[in-house]
PDB file of N, CA and C in Angstrom:
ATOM      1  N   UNK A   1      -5.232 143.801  30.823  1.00  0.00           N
ATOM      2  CA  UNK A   1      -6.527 144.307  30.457  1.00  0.00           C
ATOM      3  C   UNK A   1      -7.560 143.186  30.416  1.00  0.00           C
ATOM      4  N   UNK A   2      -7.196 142.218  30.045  1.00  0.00           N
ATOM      5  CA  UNK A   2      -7.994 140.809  29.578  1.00  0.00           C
ATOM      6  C   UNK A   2      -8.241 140.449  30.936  1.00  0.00           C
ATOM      7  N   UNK A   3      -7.157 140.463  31.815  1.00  0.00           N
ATOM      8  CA  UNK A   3      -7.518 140.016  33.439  1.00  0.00           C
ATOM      9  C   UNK A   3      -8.481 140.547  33.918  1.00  0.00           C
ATOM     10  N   UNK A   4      -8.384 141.607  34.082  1.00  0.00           N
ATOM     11  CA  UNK A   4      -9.349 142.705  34.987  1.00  0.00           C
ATOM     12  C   UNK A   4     -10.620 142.698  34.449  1.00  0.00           C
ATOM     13  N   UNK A   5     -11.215 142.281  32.968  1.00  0.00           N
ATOM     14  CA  UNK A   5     -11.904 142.144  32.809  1.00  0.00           C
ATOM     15  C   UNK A   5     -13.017 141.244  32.922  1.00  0.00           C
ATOM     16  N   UNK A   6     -11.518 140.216  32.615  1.00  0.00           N
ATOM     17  CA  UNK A   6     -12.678 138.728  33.375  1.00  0.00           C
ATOM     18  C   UNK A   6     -12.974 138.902  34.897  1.00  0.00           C
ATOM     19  N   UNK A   7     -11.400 139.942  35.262  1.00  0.00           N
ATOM     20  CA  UNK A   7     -12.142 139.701  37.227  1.00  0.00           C
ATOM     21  C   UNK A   7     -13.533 139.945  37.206  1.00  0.00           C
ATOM     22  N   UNK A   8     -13.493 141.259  36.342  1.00  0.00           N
ATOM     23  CA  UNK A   8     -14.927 142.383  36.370  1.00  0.00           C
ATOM     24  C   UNK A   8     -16.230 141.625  36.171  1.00  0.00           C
ATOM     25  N   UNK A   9     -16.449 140.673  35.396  1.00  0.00           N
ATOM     26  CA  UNK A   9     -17.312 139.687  34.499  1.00  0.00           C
ATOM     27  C   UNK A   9     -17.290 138.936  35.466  1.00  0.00           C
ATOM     28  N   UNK A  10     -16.559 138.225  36.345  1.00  0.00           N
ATOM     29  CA  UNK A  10     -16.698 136.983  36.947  1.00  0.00           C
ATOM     30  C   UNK A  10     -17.332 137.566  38.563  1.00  0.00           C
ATOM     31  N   UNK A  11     -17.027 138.978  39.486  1.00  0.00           N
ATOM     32  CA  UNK A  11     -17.220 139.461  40.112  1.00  0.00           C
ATOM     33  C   UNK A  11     -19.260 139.930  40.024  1.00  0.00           C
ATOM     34  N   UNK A  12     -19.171 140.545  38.834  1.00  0.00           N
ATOM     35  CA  UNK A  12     -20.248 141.171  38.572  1.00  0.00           C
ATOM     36  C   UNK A  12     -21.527 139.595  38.687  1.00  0.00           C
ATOM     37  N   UNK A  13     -20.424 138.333  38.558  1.00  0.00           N
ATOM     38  CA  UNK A  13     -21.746 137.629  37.661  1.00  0.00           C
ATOM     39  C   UNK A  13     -21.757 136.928  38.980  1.00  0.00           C
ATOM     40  N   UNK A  14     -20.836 137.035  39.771  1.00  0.00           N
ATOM     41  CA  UNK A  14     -21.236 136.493  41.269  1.00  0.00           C
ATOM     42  C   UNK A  14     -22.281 137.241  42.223  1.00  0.00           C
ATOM     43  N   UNK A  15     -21.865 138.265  41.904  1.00  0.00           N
ATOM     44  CA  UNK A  15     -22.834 139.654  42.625  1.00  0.00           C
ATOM     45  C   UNK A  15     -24.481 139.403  41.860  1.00  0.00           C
ATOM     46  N   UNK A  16     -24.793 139.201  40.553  1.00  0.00           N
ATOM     47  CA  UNK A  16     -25.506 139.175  39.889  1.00  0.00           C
ATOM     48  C   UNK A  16     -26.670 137.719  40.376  1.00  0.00           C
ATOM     49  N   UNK A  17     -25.857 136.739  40.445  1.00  0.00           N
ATOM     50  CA  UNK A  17     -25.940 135.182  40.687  1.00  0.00           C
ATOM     51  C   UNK A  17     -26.796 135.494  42.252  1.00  0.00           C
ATOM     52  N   UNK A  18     -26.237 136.343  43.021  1.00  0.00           N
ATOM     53  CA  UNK A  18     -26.506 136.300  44.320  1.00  0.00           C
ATOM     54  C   UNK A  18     -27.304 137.237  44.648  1.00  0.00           C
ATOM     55  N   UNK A  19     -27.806 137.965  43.707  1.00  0.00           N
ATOM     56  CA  UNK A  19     -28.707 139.237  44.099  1.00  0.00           C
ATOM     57  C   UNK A  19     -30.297 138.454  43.475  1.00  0.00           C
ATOM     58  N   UNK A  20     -30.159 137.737  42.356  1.00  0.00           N
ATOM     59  CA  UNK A  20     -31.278 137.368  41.101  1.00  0.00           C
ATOM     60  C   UNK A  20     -31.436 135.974  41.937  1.00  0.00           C
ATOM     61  N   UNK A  21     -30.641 135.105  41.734  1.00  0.00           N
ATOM     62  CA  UNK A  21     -31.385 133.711  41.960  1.00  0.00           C
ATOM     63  C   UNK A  21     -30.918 133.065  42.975  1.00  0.00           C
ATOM     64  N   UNK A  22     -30.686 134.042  44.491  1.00  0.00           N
ATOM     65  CA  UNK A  22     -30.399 132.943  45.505  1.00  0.00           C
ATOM     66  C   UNK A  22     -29.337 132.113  45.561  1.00  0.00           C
ATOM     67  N   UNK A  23     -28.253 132.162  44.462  1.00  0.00           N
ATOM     68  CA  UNK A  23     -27.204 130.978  44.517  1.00  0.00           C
ATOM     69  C   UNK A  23     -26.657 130.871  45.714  1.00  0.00           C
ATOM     70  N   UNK A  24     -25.823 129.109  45.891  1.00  0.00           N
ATOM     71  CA  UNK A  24     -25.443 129.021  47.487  1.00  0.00           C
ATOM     72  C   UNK A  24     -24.682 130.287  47.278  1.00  0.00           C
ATOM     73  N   UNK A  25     -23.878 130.786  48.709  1.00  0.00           N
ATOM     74  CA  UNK A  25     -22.495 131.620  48.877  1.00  0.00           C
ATOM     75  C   UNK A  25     -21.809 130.650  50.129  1.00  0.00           C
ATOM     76  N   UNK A  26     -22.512 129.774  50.831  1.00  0.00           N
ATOM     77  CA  UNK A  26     -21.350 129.126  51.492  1.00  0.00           C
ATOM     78  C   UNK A  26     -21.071 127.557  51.209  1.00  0.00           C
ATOM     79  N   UNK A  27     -20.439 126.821  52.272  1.00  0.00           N
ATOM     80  CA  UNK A  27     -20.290 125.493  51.849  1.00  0.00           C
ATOM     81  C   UNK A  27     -21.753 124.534  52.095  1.00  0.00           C
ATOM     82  N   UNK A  28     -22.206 125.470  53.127  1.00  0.00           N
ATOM     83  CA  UNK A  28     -23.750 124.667  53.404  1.00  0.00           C
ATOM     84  C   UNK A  28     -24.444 124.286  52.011  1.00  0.00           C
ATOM     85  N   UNK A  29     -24.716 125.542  51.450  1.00  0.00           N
ATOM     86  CA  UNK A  29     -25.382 125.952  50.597  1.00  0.00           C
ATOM     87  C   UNK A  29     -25.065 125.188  49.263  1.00  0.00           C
ATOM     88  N   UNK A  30     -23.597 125.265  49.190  1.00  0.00           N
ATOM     89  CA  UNK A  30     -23.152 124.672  47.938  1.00  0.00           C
ATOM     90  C   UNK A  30     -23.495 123.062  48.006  1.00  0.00           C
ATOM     91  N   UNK A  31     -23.541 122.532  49.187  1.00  0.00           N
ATOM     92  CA  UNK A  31     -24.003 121.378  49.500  1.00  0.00           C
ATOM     93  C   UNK A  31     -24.885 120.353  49.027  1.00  0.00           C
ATOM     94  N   UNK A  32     -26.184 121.886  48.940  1.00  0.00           N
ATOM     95  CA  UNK A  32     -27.619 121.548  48.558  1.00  0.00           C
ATOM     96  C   UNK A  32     -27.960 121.151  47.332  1.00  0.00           C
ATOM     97  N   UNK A  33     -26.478 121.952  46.722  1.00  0.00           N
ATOM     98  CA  UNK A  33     -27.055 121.524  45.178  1.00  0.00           C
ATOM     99  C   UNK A  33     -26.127 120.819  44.540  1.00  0.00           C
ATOM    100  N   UNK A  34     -26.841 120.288  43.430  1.00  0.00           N
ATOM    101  CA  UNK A  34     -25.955 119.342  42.608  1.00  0.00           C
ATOM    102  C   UNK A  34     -24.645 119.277  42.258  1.00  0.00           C
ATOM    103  N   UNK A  35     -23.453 118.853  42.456  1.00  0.00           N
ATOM    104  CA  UNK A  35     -22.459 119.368  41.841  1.00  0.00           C
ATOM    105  C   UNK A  35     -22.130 119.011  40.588  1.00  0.00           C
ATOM    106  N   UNK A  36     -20.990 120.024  40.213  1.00  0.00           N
ATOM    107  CA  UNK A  36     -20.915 119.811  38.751  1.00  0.00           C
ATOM    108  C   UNK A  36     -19.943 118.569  38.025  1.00  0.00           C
ATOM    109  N   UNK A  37     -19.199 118.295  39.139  1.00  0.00           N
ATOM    110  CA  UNK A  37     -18.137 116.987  39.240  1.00  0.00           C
ATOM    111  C   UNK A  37     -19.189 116.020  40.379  1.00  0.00           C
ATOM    112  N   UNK A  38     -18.789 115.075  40.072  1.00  0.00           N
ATOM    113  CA  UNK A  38     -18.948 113.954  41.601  1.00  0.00           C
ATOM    114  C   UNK A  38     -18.049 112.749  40.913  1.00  0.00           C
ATOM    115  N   UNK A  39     -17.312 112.514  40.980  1.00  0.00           N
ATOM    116  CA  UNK A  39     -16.575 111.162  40.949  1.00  0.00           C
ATOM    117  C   UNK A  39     -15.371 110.878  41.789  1.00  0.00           C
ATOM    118  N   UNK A  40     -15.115 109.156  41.688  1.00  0.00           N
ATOM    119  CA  UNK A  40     -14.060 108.796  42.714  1.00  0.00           C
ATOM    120  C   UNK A  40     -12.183 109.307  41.552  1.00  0.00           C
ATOM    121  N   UNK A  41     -11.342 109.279  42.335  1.00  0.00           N
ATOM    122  CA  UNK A  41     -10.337 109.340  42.133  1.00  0.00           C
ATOM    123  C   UNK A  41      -9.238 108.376  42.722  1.00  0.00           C
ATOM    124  N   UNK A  42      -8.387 107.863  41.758  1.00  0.00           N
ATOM    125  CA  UNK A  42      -7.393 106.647  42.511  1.00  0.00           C
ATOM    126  C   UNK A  42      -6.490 107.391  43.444  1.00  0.00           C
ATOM    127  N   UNK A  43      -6.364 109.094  43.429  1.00  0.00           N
ATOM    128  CA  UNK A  43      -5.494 109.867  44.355  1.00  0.00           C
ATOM    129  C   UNK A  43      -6.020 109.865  45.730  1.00  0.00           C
ATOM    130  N   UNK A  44      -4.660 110.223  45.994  1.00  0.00           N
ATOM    131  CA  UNK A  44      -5.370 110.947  47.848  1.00  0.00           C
ATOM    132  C   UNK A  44      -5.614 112.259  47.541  1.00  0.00           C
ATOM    133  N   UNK A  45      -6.756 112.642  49.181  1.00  0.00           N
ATOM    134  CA  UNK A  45      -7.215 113.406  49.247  1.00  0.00           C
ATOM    135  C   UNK A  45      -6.416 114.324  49.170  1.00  0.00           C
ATOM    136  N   UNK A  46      -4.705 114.338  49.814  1.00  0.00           N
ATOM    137  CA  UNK A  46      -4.386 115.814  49.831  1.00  0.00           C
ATOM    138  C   UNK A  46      -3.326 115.843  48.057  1.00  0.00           C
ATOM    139  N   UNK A  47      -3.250 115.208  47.743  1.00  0.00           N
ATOM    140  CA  UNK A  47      -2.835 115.099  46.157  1.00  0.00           C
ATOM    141  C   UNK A  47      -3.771 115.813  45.229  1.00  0.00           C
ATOM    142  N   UNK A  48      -5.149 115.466  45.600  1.00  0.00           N
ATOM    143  CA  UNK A  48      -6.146 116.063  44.721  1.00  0.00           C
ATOM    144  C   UNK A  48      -6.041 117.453  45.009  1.00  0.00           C
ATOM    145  N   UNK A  49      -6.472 117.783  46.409  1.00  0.00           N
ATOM    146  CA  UNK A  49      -6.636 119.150  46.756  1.00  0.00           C
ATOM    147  C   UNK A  49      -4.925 119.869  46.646  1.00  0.00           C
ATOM    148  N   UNK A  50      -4.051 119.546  46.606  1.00  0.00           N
ATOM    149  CA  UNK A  50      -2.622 120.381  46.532  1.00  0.00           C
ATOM    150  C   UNK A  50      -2.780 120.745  44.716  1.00  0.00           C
ATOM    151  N   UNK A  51      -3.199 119.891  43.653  1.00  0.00           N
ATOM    152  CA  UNK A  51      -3.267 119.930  42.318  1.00  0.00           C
ATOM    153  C   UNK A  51      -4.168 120.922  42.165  1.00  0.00           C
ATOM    154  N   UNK A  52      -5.725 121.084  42.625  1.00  0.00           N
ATOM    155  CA  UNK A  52      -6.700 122.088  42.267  1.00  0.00           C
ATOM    156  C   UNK A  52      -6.280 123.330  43.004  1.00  0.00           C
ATOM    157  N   UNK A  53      -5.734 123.186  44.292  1.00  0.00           N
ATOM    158  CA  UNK A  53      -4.954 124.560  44.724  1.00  0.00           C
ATOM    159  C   UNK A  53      -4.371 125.533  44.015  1.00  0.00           C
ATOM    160  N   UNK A  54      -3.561 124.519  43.120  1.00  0.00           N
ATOM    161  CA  UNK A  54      -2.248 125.297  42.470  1.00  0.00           C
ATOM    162  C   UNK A  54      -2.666 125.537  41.244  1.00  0.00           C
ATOM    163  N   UNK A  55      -3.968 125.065  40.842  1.00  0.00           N
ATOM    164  CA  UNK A  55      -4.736 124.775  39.566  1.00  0.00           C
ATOM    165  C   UNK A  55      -5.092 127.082  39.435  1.00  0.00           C
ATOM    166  N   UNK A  56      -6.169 126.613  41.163  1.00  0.00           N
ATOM    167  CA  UNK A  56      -6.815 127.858  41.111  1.00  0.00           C
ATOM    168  C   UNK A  56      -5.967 128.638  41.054  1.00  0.00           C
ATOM    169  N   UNK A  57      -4.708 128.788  42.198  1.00  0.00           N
ATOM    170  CA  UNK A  57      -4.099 130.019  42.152  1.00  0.00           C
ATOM    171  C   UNK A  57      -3.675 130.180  40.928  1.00  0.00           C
ATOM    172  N   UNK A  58      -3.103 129.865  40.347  1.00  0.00           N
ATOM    173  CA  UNK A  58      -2.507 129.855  38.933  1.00  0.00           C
ATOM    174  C   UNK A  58      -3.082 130.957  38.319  1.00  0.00           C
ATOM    175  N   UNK A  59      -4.365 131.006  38.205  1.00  0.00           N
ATOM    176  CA  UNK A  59      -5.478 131.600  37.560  1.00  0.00           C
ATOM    177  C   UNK A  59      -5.973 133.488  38.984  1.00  0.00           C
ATOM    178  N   UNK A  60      -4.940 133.243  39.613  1.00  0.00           N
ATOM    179  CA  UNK A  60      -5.236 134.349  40.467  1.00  0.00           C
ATOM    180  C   UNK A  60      -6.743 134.248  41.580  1.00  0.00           C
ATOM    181  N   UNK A  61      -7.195 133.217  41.990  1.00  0.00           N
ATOM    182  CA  UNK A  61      -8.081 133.043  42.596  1.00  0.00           C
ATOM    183  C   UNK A  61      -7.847 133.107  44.033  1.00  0.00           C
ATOM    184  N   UNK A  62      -8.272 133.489  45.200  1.00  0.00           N
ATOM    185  CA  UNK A  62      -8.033 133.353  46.667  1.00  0.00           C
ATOM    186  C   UNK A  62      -9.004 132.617  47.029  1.00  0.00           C
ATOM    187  N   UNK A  63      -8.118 131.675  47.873  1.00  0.00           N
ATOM    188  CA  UNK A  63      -8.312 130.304  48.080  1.00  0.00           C
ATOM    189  C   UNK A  63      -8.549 130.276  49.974  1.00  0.00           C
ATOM    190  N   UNK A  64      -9.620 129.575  50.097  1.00  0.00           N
ATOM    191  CA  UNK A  64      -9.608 129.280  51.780  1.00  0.00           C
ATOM    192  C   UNK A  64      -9.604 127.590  51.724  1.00  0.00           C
ATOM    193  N   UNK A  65      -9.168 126.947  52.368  1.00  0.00           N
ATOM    194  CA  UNK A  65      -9.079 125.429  53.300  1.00  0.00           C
ATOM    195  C   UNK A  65      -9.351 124.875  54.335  1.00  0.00           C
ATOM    196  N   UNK A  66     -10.435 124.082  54.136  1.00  0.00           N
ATOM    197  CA  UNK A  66     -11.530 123.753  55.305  1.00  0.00           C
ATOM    198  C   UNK A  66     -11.096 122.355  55.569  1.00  0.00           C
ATOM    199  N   UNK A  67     -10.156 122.404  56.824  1.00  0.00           N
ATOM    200  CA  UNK A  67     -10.081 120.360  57.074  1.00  0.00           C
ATOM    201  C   UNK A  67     -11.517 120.413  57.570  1.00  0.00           C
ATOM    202  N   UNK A  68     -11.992 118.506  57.217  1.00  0.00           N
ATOM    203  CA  UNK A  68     -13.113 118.163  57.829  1.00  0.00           C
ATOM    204  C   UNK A  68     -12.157 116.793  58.050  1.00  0.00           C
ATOM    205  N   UNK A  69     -13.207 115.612  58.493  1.00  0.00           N
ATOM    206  CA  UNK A  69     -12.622 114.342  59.450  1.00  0.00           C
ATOM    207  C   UNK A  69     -12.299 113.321  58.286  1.00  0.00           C
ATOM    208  N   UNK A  70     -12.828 113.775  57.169  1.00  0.00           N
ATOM    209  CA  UNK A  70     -12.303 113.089  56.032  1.00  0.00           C
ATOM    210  C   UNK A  70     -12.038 113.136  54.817  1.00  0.00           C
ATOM    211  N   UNK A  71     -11.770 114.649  55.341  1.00  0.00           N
ATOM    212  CA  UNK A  71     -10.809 114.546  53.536  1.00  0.00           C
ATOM    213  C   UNK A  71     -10.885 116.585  54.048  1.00  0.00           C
ATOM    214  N   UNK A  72     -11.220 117.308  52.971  1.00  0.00           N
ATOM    215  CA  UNK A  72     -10.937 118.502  53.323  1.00  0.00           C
ATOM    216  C   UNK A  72     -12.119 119.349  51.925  1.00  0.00           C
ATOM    217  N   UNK A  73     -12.361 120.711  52.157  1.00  0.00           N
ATOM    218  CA  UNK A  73     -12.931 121.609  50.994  1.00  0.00           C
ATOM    219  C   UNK A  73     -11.627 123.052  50.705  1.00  0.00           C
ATOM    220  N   UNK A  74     -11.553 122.773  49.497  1.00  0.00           N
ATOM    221  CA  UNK A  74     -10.947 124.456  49.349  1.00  0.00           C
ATOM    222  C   UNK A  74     -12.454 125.266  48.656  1.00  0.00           C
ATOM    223  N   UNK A  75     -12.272 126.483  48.814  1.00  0.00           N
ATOM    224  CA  UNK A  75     -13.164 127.519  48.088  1.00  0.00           C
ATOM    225  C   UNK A  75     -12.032 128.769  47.987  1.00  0.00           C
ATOM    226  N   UNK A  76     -13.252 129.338  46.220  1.00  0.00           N
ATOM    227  CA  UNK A  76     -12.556 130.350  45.984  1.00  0.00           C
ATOM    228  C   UNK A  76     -13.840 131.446  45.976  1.00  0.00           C
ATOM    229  N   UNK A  77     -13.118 132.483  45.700  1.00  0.00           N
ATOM    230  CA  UNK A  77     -14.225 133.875  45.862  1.00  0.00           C
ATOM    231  C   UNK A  77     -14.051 134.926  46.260  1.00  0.00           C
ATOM    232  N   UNK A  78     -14.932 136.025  46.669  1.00  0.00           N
ATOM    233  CA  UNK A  78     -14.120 137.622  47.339  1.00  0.00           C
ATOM    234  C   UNK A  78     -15.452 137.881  48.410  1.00  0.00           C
ATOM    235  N   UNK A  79     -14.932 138.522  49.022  1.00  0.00           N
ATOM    236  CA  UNK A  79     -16.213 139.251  49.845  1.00  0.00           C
ATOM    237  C   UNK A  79     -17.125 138.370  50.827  1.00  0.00           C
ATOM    238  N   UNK A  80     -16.671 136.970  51.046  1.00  0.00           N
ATOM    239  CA  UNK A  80     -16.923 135.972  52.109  1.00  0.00           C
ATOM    240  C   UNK A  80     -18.235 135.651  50.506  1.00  0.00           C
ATOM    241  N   UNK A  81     -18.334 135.530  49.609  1.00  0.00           N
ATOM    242  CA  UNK A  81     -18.928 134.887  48.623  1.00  0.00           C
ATOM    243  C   UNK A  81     -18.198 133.821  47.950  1.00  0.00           C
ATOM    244  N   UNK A  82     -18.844 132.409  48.422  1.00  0.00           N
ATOM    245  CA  UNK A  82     -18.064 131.491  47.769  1.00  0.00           C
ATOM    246  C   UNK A  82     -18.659 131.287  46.087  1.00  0.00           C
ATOM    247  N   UNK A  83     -17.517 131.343  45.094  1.00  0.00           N
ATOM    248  CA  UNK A  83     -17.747 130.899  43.995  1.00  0.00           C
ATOM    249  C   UNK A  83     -17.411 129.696  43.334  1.00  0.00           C
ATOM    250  N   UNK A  84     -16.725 129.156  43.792  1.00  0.00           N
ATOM    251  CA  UNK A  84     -15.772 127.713  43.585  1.00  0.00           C
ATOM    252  C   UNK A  84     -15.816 127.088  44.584  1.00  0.00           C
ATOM    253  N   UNK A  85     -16.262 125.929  44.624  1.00  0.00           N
ATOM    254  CA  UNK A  85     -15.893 125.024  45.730  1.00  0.00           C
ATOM    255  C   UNK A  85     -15.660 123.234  45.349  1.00  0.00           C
ATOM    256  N   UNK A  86     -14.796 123.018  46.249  1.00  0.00           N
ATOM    257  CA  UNK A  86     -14.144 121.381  45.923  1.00  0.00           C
ATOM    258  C   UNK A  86     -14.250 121.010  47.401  1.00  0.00           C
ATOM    259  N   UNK A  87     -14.951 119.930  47.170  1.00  0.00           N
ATOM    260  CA  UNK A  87     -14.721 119.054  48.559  1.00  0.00           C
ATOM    261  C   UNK A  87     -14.185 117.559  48.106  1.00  0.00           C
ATOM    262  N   UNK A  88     -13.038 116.849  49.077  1.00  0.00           N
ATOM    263  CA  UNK A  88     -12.747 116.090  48.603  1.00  0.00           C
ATOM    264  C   UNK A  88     -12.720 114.975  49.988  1.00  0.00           C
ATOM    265  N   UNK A  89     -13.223 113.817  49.751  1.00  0.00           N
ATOM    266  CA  UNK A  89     -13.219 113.154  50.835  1.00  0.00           C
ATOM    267  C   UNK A  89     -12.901 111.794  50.777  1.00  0.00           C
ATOM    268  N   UNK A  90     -12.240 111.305  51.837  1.00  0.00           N
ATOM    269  CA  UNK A  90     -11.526 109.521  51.825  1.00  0.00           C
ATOM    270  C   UNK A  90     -12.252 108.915  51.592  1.00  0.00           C
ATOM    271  N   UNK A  91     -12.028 108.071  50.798  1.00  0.00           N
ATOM    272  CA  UNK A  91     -12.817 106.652  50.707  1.00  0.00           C
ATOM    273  C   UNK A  91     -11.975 105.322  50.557  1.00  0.00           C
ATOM    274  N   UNK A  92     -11.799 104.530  50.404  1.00  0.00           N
ATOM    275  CA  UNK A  92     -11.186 102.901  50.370  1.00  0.00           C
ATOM    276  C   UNK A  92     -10.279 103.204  49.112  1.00  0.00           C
ATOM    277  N   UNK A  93     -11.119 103.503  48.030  1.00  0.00           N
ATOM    278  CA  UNK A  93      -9.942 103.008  46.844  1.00  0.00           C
ATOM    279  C   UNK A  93      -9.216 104.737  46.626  1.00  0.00           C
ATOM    280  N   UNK A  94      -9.039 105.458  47.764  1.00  0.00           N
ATOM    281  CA  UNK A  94      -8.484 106.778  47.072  1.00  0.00           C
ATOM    282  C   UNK A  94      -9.587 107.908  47.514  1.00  0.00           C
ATOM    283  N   UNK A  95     -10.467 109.083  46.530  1.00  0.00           N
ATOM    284  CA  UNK A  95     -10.680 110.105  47.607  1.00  0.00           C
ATOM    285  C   UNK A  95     -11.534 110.282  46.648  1.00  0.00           C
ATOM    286  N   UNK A  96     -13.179 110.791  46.998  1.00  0.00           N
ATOM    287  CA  UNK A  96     -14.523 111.383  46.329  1.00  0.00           C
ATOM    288  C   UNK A  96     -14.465 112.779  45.789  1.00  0.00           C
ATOM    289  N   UNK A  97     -14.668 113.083  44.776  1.00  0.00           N
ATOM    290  CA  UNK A  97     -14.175 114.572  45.101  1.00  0.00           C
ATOM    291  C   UNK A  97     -15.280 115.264  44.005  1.00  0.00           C
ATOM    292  N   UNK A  98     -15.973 116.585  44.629  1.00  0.00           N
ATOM    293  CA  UNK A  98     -17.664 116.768  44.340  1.00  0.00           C
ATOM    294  C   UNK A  98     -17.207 118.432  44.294  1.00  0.00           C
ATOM    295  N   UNK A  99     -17.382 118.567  42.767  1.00  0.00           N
ATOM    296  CA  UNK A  99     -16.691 120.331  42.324  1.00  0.00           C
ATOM    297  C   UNK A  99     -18.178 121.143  42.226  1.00  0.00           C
ATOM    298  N   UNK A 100     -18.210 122.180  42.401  1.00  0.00           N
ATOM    299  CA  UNK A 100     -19.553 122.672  42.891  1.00  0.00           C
ATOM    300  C   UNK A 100     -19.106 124.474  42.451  1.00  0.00           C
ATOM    301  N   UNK A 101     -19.966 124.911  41.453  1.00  0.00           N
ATOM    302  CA  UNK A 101     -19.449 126.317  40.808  1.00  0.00           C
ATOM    303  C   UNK A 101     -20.456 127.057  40.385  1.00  0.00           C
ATOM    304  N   UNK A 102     -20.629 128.228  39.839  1.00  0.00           N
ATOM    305  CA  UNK A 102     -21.705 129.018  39.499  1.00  0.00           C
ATOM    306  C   UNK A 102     -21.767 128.476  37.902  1.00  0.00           C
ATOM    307  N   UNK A 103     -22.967 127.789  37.835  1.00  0.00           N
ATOM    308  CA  UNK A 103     -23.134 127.201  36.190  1.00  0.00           C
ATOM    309  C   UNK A 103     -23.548 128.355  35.265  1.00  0.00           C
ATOM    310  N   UNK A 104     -22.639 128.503  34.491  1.00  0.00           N
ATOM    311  CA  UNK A 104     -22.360 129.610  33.523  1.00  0.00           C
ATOM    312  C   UNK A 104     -23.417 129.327  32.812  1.00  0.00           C
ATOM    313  N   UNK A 105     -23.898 131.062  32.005  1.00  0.00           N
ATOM    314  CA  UNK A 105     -24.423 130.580  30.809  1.00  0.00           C
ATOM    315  C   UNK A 105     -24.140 129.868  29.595  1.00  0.00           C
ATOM    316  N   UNK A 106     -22.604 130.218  29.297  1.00  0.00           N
ATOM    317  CA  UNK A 106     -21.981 129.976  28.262  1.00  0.00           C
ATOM    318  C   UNK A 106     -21.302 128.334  29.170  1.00  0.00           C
ATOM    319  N   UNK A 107     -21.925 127.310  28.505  1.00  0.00           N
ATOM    320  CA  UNK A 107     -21.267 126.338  28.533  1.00  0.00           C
ATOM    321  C   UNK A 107     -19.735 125.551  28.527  1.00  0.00           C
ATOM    322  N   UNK A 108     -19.443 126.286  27.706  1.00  0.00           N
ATOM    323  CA  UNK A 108     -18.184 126.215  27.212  1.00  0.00           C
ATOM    324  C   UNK A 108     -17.817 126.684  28.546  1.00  0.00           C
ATOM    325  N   UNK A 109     -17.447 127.478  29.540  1.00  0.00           N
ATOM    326  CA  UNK A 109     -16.794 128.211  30.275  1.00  0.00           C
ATOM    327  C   UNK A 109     -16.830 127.255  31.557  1.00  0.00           C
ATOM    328  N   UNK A 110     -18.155 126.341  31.496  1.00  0.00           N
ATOM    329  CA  UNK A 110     -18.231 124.769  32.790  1.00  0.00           C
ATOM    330  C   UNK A 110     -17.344 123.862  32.163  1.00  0.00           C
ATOM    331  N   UNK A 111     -17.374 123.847  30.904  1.00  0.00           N
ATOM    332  CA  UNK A 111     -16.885 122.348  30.033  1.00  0.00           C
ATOM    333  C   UNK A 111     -15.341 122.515  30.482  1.00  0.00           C
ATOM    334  N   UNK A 112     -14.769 123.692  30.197  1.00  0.00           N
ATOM    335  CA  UNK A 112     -13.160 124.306  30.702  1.00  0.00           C
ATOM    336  C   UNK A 112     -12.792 123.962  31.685  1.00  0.00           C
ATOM    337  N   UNK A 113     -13.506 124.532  33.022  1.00  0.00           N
ATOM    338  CA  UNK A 113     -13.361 124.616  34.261  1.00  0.00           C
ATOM    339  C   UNK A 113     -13.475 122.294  34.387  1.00  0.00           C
ATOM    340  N   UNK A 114     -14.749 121.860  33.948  1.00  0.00           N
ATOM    341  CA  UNK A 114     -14.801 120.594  34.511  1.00  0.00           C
ATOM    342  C   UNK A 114     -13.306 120.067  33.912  1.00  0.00           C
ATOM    343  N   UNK A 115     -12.685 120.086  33.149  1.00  0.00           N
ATOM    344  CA  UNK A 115     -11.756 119.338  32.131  1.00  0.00           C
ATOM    345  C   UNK A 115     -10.792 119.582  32.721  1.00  0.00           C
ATOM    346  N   UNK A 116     -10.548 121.255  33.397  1.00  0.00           N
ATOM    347  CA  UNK A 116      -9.221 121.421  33.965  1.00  0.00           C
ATOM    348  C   UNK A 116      -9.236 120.738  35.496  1.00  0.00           C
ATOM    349  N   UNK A 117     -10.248 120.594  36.253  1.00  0.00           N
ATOM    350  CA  UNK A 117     -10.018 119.572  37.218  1.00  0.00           C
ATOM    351  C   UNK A 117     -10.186 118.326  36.803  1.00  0.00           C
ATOM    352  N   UNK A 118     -10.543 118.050  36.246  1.00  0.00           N
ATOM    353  CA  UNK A 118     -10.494 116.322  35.883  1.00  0.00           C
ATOM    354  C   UNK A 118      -8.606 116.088  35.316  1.00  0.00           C
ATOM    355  N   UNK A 119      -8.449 117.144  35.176  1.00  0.00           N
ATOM    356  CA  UNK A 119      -6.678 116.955  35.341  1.00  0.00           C
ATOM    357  C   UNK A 119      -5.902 116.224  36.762  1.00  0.00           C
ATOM    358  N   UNK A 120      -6.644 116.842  37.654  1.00  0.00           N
ATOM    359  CA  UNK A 120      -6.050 116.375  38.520  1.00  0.00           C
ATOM    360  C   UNK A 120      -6.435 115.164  39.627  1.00  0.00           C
ATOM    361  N   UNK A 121      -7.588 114.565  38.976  1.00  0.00           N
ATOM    362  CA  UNK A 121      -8.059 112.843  39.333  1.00  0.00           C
ATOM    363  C   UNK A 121      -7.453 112.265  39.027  1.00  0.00           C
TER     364      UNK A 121
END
């Protein structure tokens, strides 16, 4: 019951997000704007991204995987609407990795989400 509800809440507030204020829905888009992570990590790129993979699914999220030439993006979401996105890319000491999400009203609900990927830097 608790599931379906957050689906319902998290669905509605994507639909909502994207009808009211323009939010990105793809990787272009998510691009443009600030993300909510940006820091380096001593991991590799596919260490980081195999950890937030298993992070999201965990949580029932469907997941797509975008190789690029240096490093890779997963996104999550429904309906070709991206709501989650991680791009993670090579660098010298290990891999950049720039988390990019629909900034909640309720704070608490970014502070969660940032803390549970900073698990896996």
């Amino acid at each position: 019951m608790i599931t379906s509800s957050f689906s319902r809440l998290a669905i509605g507030t994507a639909l909502v997000c994207v009808a009211v204020s323009g939010c990105a829905t793809t990787p272009k888009g998510w691009r443009k704007k600030e993300p909510i992570i940006d820091v380096p990590s001593a991991k590799s790129v596919d260490e980081v991204i195999r950890c937030v993979s298993d992070l999201w699914q965990s949580k029932g999220l469907t997941l797509s995987y975008l190789p690029r030439s240096n490093g890779g993006t997963i996104t999550s979401g429904s309906n070709d609407v991206v709501v989650n996105m991680l791009d993670v890319d090579k660098v010298s000491s290990g891999s950049r990795i720039r988390y990019y999400g629909v900034k909640s009203i309720w704070s608490k609900a970014n502070a969660k989400e940032k803390a549970e990927i900073e698990t896996c830097l």
